[in-house]
PDB file of N, CA and C in Angstrom:
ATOM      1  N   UNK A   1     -31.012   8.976  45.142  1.00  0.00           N
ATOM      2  CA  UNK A   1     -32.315   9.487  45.547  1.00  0.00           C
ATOM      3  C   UNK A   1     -32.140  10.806  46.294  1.00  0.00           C
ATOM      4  N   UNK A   2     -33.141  11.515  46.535  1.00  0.00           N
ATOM      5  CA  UNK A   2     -32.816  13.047  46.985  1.00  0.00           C
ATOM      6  C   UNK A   2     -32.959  12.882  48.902  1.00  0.00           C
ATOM      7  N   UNK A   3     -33.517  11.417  49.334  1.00  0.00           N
ATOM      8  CA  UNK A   3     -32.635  10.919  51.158  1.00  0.00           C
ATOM      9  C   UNK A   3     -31.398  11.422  50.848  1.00  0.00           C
ATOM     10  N   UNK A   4     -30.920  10.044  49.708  1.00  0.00           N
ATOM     11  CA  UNK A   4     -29.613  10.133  50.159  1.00  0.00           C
ATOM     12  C   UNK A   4     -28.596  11.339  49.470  1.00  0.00           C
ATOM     13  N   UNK A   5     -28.447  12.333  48.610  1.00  0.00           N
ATOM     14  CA  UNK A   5     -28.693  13.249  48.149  1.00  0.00           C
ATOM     15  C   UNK A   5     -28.363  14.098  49.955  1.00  0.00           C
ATOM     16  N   UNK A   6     -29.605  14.231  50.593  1.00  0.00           N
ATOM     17  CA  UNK A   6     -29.142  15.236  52.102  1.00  0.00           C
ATOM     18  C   UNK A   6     -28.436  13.927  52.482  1.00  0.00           C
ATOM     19  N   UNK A   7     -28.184  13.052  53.191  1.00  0.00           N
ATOM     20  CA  UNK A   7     -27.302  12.618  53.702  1.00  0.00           C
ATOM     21  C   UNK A   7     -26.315  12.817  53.520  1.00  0.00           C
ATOM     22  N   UNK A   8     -26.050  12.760  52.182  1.00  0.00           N
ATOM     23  CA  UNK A   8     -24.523  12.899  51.896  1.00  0.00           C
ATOM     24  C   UNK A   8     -24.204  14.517  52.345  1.00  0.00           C
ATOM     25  N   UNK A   9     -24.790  14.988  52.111  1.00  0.00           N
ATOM     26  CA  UNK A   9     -24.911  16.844  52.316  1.00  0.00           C
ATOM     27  C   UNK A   9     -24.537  17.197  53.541  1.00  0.00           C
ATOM     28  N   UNK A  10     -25.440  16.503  54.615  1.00  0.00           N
ATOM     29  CA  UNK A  10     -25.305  16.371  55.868  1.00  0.00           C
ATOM     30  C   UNK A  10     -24.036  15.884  56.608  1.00  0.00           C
ATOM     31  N   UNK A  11     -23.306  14.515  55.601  1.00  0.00           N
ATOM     32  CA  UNK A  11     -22.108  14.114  55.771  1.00  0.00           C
ATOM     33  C   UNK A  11     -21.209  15.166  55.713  1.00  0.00           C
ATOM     34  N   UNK A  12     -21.001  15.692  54.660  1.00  0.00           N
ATOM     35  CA  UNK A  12     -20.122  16.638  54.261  1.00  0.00           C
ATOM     36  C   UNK A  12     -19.920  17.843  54.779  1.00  0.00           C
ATOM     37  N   UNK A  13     -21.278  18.248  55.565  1.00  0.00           N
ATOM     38  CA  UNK A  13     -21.498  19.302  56.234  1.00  0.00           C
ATOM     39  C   UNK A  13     -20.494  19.521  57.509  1.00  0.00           C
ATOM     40  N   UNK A  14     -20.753  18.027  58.415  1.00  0.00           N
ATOM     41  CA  UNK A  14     -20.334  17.908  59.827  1.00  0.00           C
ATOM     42  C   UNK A  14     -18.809  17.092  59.711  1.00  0.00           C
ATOM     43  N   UNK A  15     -18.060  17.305  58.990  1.00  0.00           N
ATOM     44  CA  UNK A  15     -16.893  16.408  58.449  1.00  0.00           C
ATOM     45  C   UNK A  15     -16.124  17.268  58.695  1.00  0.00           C
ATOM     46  N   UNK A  16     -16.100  18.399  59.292  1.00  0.00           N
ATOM     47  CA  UNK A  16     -14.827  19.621  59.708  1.00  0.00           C
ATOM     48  C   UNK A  16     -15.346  19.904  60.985  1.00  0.00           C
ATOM     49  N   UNK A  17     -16.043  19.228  61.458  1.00  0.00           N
ATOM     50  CA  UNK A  17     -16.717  19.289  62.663  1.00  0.00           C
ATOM     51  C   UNK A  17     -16.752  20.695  62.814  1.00  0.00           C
ATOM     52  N   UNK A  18     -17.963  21.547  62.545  1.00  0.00           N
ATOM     53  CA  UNK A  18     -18.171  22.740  62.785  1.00  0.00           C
ATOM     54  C   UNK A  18     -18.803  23.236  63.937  1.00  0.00           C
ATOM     55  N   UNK A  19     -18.954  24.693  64.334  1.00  0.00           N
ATOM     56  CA  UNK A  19     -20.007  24.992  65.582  1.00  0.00           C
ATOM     57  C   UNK A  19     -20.860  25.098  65.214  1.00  0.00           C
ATOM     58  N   UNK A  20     -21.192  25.675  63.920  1.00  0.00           N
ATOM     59  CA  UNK A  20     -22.614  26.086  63.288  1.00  0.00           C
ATOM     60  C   UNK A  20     -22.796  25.645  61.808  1.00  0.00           C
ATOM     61  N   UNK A  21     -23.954  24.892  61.638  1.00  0.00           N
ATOM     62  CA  UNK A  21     -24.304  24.586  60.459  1.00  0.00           C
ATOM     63  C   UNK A  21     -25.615  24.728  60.267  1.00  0.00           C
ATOM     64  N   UNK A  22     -25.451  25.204  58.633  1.00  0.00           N
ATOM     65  CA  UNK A  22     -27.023  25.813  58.228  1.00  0.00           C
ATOM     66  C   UNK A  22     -27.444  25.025  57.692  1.00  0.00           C
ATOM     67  N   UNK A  23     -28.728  24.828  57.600  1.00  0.00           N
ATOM     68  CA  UNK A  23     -29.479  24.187  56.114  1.00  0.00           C
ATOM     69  C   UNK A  23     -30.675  24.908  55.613  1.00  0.00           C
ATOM     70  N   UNK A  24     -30.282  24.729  54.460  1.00  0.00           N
ATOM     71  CA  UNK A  24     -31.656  25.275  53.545  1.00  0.00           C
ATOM     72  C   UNK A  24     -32.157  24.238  52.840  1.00  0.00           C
ATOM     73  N   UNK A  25     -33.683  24.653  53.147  1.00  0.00           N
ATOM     74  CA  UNK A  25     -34.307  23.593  52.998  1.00  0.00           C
ATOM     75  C   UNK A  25     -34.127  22.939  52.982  1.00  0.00           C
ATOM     76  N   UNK A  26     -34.202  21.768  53.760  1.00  0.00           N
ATOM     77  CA  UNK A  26     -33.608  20.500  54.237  1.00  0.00           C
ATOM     78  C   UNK A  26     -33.978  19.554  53.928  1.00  0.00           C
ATOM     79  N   UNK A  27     -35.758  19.327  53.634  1.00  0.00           N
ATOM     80  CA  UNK A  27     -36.559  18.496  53.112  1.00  0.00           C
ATOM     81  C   UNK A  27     -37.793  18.863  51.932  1.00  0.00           C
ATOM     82  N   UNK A  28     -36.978  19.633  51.526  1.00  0.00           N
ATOM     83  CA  UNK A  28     -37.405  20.289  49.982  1.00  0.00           C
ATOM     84  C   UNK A  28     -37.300  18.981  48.837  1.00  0.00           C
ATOM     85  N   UNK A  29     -38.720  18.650  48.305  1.00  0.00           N
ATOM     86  CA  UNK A  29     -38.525  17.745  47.665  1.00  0.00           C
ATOM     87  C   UNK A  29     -38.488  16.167  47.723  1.00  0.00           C
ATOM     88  N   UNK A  30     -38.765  16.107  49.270  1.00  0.00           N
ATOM     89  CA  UNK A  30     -38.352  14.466  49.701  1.00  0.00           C
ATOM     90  C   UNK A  30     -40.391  14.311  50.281  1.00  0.00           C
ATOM     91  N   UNK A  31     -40.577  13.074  50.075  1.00  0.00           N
ATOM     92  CA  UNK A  31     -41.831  12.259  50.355  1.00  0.00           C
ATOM     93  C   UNK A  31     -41.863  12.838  52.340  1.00  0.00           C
ATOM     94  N   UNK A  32     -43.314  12.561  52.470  1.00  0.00           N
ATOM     95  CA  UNK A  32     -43.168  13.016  54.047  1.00  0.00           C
ATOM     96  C   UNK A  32     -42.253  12.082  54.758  1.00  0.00           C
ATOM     97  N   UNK A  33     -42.236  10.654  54.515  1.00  0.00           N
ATOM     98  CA  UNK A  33     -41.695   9.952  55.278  1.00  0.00           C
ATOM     99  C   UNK A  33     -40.057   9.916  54.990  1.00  0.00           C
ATOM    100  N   UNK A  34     -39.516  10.185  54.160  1.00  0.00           N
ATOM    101  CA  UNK A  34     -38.070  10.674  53.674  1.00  0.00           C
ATOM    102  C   UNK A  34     -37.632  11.643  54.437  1.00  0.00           C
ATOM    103  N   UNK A  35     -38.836  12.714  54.458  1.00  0.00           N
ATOM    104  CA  UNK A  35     -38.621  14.486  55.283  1.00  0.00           C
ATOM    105  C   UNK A  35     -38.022  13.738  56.347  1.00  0.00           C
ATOM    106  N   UNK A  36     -39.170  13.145  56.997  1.00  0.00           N
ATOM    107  CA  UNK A  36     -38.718  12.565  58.653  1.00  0.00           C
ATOM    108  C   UNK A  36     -37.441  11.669  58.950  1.00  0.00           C
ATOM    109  N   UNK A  37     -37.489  10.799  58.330  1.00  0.00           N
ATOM    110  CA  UNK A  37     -36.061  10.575  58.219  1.00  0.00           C
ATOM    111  C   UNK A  37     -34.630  11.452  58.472  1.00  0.00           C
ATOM    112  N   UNK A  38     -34.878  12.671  57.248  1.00  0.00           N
ATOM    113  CA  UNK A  38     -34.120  13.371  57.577  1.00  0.00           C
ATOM    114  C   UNK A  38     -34.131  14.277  58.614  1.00  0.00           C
ATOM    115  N   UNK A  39     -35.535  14.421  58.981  1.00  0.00           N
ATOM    116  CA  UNK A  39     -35.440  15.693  60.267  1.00  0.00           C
ATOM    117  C   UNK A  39     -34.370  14.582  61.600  1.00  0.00           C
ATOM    118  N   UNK A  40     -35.245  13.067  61.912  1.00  0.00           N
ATOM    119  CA  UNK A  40     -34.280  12.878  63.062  1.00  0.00           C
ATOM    120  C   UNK A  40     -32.819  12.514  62.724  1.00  0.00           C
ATOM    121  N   UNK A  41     -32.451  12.791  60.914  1.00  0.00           N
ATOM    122  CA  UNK A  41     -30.928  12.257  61.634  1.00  0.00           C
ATOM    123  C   UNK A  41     -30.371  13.871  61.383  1.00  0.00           C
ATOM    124  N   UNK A  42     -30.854  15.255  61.436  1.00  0.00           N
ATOM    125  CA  UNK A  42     -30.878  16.235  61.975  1.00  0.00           C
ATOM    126  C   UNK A  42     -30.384  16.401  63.351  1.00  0.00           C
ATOM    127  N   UNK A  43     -31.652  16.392  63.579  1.00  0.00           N
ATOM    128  CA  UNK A  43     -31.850  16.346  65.261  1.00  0.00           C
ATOM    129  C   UNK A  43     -30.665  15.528  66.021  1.00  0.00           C
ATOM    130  N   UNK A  44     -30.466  14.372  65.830  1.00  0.00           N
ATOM    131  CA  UNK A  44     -29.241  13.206  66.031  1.00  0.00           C
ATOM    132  C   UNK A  44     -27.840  13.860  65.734  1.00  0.00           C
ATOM    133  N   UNK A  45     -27.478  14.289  64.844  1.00  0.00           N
ATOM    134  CA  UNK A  45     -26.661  15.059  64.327  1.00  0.00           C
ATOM    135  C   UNK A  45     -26.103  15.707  65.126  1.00  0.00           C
ATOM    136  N   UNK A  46     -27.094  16.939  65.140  1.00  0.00           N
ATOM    137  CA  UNK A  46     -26.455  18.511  65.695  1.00  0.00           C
ATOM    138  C   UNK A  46     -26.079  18.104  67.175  1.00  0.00           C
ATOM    139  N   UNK A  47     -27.436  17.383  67.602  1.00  0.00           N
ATOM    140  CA  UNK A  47     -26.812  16.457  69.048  1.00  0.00           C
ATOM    141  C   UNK A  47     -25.060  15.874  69.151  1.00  0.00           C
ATOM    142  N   UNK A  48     -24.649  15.103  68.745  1.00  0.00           N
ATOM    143  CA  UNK A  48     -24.293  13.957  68.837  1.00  0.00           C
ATOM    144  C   UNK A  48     -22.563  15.245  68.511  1.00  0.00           C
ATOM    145  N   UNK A  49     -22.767  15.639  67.114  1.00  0.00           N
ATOM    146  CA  UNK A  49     -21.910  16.659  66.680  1.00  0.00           C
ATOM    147  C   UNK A  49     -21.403  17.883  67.989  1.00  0.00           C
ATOM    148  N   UNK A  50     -22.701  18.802  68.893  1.00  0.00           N
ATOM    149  CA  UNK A  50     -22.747  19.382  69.735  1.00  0.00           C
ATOM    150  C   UNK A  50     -22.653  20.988  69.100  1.00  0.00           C
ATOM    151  N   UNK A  51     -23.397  20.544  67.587  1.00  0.00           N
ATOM    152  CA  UNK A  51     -23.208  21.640  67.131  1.00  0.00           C
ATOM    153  C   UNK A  51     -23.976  22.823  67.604  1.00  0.00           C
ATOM    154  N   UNK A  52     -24.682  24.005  66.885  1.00  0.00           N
ATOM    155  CA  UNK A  52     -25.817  24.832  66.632  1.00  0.00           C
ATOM    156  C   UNK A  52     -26.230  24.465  65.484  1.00  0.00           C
ATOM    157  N   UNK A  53     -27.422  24.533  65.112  1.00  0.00           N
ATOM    158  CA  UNK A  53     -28.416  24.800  63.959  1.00  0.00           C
ATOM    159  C   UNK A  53     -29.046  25.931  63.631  1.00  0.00           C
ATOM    160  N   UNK A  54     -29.029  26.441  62.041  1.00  0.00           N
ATOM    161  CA  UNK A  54     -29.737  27.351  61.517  1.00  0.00           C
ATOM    162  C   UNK A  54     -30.453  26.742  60.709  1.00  0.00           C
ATOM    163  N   UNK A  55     -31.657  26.566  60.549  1.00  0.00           N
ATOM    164  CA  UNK A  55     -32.238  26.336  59.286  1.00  0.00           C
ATOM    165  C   UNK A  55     -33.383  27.147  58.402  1.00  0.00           C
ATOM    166  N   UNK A  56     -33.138  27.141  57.329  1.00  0.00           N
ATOM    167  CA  UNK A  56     -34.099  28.441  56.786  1.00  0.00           C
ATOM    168  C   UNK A  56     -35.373  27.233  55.784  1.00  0.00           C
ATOM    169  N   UNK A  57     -36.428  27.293  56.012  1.00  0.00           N
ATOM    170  CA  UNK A  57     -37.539  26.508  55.616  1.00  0.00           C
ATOM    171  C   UNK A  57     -38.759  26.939  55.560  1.00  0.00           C
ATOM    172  N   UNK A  58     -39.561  26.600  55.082  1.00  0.00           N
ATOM    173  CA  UNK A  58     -41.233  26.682  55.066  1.00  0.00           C
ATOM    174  C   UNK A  58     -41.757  25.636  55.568  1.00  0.00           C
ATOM    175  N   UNK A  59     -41.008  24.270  56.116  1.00  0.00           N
ATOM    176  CA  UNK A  59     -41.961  23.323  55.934  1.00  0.00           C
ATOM    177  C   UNK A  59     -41.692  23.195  57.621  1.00  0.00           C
ATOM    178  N   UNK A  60     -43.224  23.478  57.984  1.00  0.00           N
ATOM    179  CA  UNK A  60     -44.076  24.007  59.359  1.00  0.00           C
ATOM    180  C   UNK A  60     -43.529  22.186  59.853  1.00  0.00           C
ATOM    181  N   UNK A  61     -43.647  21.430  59.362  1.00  0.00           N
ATOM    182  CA  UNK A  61     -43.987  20.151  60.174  1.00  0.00           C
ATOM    183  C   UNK A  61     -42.051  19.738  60.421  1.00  0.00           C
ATOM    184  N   UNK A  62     -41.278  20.100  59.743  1.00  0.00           N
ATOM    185  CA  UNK A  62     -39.897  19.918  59.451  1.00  0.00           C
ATOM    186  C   UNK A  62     -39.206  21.156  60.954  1.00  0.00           C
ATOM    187  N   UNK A  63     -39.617  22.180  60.697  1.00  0.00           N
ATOM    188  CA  UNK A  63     -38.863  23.075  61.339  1.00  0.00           C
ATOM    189  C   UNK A  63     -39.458  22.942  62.925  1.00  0.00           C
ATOM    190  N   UNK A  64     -41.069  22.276  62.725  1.00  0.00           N
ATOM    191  CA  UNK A  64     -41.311  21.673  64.668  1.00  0.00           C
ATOM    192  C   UNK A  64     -40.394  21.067  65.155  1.00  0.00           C
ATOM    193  N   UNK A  65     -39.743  20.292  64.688  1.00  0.00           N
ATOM    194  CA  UNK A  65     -39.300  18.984  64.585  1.00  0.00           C
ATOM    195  C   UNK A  65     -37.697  18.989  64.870  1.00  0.00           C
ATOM    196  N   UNK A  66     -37.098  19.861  64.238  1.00  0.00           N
ATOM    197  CA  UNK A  66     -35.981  19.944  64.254  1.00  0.00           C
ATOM    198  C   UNK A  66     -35.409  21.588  65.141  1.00  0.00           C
ATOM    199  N   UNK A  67     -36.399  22.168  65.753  1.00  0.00           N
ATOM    200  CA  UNK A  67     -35.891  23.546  66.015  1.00  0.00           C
ATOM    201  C   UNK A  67     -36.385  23.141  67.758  1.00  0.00           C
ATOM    202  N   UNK A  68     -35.690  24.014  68.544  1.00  0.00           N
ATOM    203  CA  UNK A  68     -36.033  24.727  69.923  1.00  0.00           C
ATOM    204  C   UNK A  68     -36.904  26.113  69.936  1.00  0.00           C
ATOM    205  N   UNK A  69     -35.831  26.726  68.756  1.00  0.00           N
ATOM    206  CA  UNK A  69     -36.261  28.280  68.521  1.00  0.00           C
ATOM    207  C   UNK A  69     -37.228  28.264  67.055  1.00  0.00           C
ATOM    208  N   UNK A  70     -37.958  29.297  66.965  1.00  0.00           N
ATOM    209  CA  UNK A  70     -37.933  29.527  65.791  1.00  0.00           C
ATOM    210  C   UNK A  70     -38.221  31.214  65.489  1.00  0.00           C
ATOM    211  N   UNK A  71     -38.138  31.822  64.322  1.00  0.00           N
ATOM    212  CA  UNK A  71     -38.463  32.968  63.809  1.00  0.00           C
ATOM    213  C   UNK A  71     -38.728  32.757  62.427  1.00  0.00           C
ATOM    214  N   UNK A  72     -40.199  34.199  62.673  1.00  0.00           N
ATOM    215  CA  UNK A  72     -40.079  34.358  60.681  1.00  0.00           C
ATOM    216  C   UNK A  72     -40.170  35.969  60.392  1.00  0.00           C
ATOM    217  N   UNK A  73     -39.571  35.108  59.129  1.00  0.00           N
ATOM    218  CA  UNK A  73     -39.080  36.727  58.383  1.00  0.00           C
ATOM    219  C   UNK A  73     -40.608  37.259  57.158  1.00  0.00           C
ATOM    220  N   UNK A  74     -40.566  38.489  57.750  1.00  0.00           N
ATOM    221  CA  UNK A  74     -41.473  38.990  56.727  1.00  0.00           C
ATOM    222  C   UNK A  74     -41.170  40.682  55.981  1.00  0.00           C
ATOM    223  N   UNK A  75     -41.080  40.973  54.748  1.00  0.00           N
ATOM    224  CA  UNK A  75     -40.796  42.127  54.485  1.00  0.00           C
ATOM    225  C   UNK A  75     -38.907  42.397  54.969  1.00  0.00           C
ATOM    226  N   UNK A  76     -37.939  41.276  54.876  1.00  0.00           N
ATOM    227  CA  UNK A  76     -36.762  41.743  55.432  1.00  0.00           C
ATOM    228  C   UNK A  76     -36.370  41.303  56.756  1.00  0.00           C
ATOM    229  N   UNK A  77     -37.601  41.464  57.714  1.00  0.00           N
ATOM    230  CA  UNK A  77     -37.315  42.027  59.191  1.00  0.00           C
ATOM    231  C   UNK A  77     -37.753  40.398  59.924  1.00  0.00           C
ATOM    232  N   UNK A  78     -37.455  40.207  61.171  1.00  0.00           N
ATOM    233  CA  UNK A  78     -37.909  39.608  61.557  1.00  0.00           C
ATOM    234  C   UNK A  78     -39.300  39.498  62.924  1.00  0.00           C
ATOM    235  N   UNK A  79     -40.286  39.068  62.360  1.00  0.00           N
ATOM    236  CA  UNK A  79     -41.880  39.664  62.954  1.00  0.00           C
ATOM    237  C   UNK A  79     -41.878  38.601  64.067  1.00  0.00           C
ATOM    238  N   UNK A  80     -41.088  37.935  64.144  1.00  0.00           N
ATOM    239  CA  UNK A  80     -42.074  36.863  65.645  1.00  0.00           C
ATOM    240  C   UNK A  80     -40.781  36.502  65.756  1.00  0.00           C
ATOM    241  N   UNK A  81     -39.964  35.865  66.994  1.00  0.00           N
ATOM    242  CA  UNK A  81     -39.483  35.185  67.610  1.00  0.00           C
ATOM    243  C   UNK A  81     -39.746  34.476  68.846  1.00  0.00           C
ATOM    244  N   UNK A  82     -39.471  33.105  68.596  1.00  0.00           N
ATOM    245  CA  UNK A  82     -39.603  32.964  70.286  1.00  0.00           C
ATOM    246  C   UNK A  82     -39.494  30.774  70.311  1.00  0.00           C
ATOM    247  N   UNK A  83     -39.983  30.321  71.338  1.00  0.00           N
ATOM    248  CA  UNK A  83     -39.684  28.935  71.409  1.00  0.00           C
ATOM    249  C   UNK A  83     -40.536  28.065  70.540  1.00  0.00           C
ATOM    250  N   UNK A  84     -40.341  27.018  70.166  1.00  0.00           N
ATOM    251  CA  UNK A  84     -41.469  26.109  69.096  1.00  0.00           C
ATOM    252  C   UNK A  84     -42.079  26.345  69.675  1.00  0.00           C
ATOM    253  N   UNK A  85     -42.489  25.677  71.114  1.00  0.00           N
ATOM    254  CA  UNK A  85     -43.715  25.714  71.509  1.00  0.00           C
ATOM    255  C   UNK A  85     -45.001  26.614  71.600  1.00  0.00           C
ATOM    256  N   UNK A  86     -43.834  27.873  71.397  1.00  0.00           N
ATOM    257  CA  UNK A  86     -45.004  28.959  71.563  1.00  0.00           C
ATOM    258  C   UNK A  86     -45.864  29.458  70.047  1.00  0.00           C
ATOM    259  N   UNK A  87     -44.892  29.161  68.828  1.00  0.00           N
ATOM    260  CA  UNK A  87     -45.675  29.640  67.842  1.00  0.00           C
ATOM    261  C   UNK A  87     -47.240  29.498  67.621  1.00  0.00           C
ATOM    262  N   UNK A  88     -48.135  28.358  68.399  1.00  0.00           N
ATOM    263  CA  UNK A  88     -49.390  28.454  67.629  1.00  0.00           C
ATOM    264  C   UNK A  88     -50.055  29.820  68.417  1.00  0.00           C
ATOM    265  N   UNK A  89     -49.154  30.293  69.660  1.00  0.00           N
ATOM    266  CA  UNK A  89     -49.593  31.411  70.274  1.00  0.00           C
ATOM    267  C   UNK A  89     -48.774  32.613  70.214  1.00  0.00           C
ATOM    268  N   UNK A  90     -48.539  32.903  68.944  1.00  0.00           N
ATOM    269  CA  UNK A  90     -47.473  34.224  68.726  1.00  0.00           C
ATOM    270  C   UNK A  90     -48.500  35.266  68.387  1.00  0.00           C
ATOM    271  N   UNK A  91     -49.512  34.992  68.566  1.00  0.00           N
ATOM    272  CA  UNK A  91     -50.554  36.437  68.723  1.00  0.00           C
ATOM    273  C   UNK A  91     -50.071  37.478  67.116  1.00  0.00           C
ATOM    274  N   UNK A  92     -49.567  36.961  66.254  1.00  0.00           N
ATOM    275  CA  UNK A  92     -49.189  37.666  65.246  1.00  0.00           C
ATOM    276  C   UNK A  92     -49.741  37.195  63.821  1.00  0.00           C
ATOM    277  N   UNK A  93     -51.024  38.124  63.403  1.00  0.00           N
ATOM    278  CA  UNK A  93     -51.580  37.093  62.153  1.00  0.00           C
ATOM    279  C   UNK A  93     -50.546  36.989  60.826  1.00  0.00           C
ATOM    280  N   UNK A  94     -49.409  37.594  61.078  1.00  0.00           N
ATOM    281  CA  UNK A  94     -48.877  37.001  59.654  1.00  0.00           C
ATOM    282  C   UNK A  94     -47.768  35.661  60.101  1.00  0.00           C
ATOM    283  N   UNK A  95     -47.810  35.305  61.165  1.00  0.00           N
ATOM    284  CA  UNK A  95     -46.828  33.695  61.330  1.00  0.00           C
ATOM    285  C   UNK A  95     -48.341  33.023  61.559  1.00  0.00           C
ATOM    286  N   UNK A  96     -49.549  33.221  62.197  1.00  0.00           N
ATOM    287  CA  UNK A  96     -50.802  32.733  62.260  1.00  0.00           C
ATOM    288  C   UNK A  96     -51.141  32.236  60.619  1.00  0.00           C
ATOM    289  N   UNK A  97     -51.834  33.109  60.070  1.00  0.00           N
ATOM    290  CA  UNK A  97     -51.259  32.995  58.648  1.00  0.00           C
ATOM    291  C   UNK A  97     -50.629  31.264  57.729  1.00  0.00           C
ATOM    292  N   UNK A  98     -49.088  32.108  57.720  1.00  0.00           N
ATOM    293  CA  UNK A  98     -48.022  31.416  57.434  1.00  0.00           C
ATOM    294  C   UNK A  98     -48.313  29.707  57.665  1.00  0.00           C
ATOM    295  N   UNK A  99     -48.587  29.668  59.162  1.00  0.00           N
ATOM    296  CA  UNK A  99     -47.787  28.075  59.890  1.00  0.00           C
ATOM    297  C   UNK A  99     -49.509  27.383  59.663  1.00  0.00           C
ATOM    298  N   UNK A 100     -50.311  27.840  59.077  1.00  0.00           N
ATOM    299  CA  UNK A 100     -52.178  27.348  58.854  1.00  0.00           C
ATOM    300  C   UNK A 100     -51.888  27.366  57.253  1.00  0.00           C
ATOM    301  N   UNK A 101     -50.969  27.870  56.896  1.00  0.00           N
ATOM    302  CA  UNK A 101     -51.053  27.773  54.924  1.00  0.00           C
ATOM    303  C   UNK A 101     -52.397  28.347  54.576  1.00  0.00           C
ATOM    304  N   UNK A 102     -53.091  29.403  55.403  1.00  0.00           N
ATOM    305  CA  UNK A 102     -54.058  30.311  54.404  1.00  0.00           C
ATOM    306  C   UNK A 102     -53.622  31.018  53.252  1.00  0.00           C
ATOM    307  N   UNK A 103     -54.734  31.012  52.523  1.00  0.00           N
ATOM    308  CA  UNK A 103     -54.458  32.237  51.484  1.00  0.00           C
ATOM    309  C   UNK A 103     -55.489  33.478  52.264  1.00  0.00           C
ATOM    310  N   UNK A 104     -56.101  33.567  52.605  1.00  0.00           N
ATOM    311  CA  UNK A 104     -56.516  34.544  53.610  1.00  0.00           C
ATOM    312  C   UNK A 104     -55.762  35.535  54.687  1.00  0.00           C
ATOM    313  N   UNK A 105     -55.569  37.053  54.755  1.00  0.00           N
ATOM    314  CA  UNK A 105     -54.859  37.145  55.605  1.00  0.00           C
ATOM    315  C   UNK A 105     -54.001  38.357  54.990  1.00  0.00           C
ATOM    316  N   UNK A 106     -53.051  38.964  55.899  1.00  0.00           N
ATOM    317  CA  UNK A 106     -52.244  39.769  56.159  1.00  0.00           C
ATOM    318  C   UNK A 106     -50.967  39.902  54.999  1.00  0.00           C
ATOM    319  N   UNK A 107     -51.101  38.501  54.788  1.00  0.00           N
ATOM    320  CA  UNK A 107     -49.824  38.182  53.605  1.00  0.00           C
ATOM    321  C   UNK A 107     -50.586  38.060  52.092  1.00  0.00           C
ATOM    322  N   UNK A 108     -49.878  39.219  51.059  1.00  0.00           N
ATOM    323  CA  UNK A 108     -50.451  38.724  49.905  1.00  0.00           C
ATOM    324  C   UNK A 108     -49.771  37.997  48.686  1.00  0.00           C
ATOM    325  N   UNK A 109     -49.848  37.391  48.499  1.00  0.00           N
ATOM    326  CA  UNK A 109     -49.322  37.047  47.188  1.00  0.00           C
ATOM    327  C   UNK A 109     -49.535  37.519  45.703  1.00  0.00           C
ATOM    328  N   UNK A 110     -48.419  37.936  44.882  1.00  0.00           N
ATOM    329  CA  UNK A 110     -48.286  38.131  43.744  1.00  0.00           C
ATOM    330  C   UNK A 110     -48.738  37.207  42.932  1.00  0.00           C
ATOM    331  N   UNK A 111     -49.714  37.088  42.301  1.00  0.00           N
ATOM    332  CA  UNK A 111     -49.969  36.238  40.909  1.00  0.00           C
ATOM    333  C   UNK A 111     -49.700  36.784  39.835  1.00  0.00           C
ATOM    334  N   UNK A 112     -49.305  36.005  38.792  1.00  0.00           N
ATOM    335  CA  UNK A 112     -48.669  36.794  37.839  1.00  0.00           C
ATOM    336  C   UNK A 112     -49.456  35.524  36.458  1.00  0.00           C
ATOM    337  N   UNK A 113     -50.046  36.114  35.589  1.00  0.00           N
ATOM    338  CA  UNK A 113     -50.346  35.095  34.318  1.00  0.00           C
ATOM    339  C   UNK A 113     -49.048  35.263  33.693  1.00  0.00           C
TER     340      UNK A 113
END
């Protein structure tokens, strides 16, 4: 199954016991309640390991969850940084935007037939 699929990923990851480990997309593809699963044995993890975490994601409810920090990238660069807590107040309409899933807004998307 694509749980166990990151678990094993996750296994394999922290098995050289590293300082820093990334993930991309982490819960790409898994049911919400699978996501969660994997976010706390994340969270448990990097703990327990004493690692750092990078993770590169879209999924707003995954990266609350599993981050202290967060930033997003727009155009290359990076437009907002700062603590979870603060994103619903990053005063910046393109992470405003982003973390509300408008199509309205600062950010456009390419459609293509």
């Amino acid at each position: 199954s694509g749980g166990m699929q990151k678990r094993v990923g996750l296994a394999r990851a922290i098995a050289a016991d590293p300082e820093i480990i990334f993930f991309d997309e982490p819960t790409t593809g898994l049911d919400p309640i699978m996501a969660d699963i994997i976010n706390d044995l994340i969270v448990s993890t990097v703990k327990d390991v004493g690692a750092t975490a990078l993770s590169i994601t879209h999924d707003m409810t995954s990266a609350r969850k599993i981050s202290d920090r967060l930033a997003m990238l727009y155009g290359g660069r990076i437009i907002w940084a700062g603590p979870t807590a603060e994103i619903d107040r990053s005063g910046n309409e393109y992470v405003d935007q982003f973390i509300h899933g408008r199509a309205e807004g600062p950010i456009k998307m390419a459609v293509k037939a």
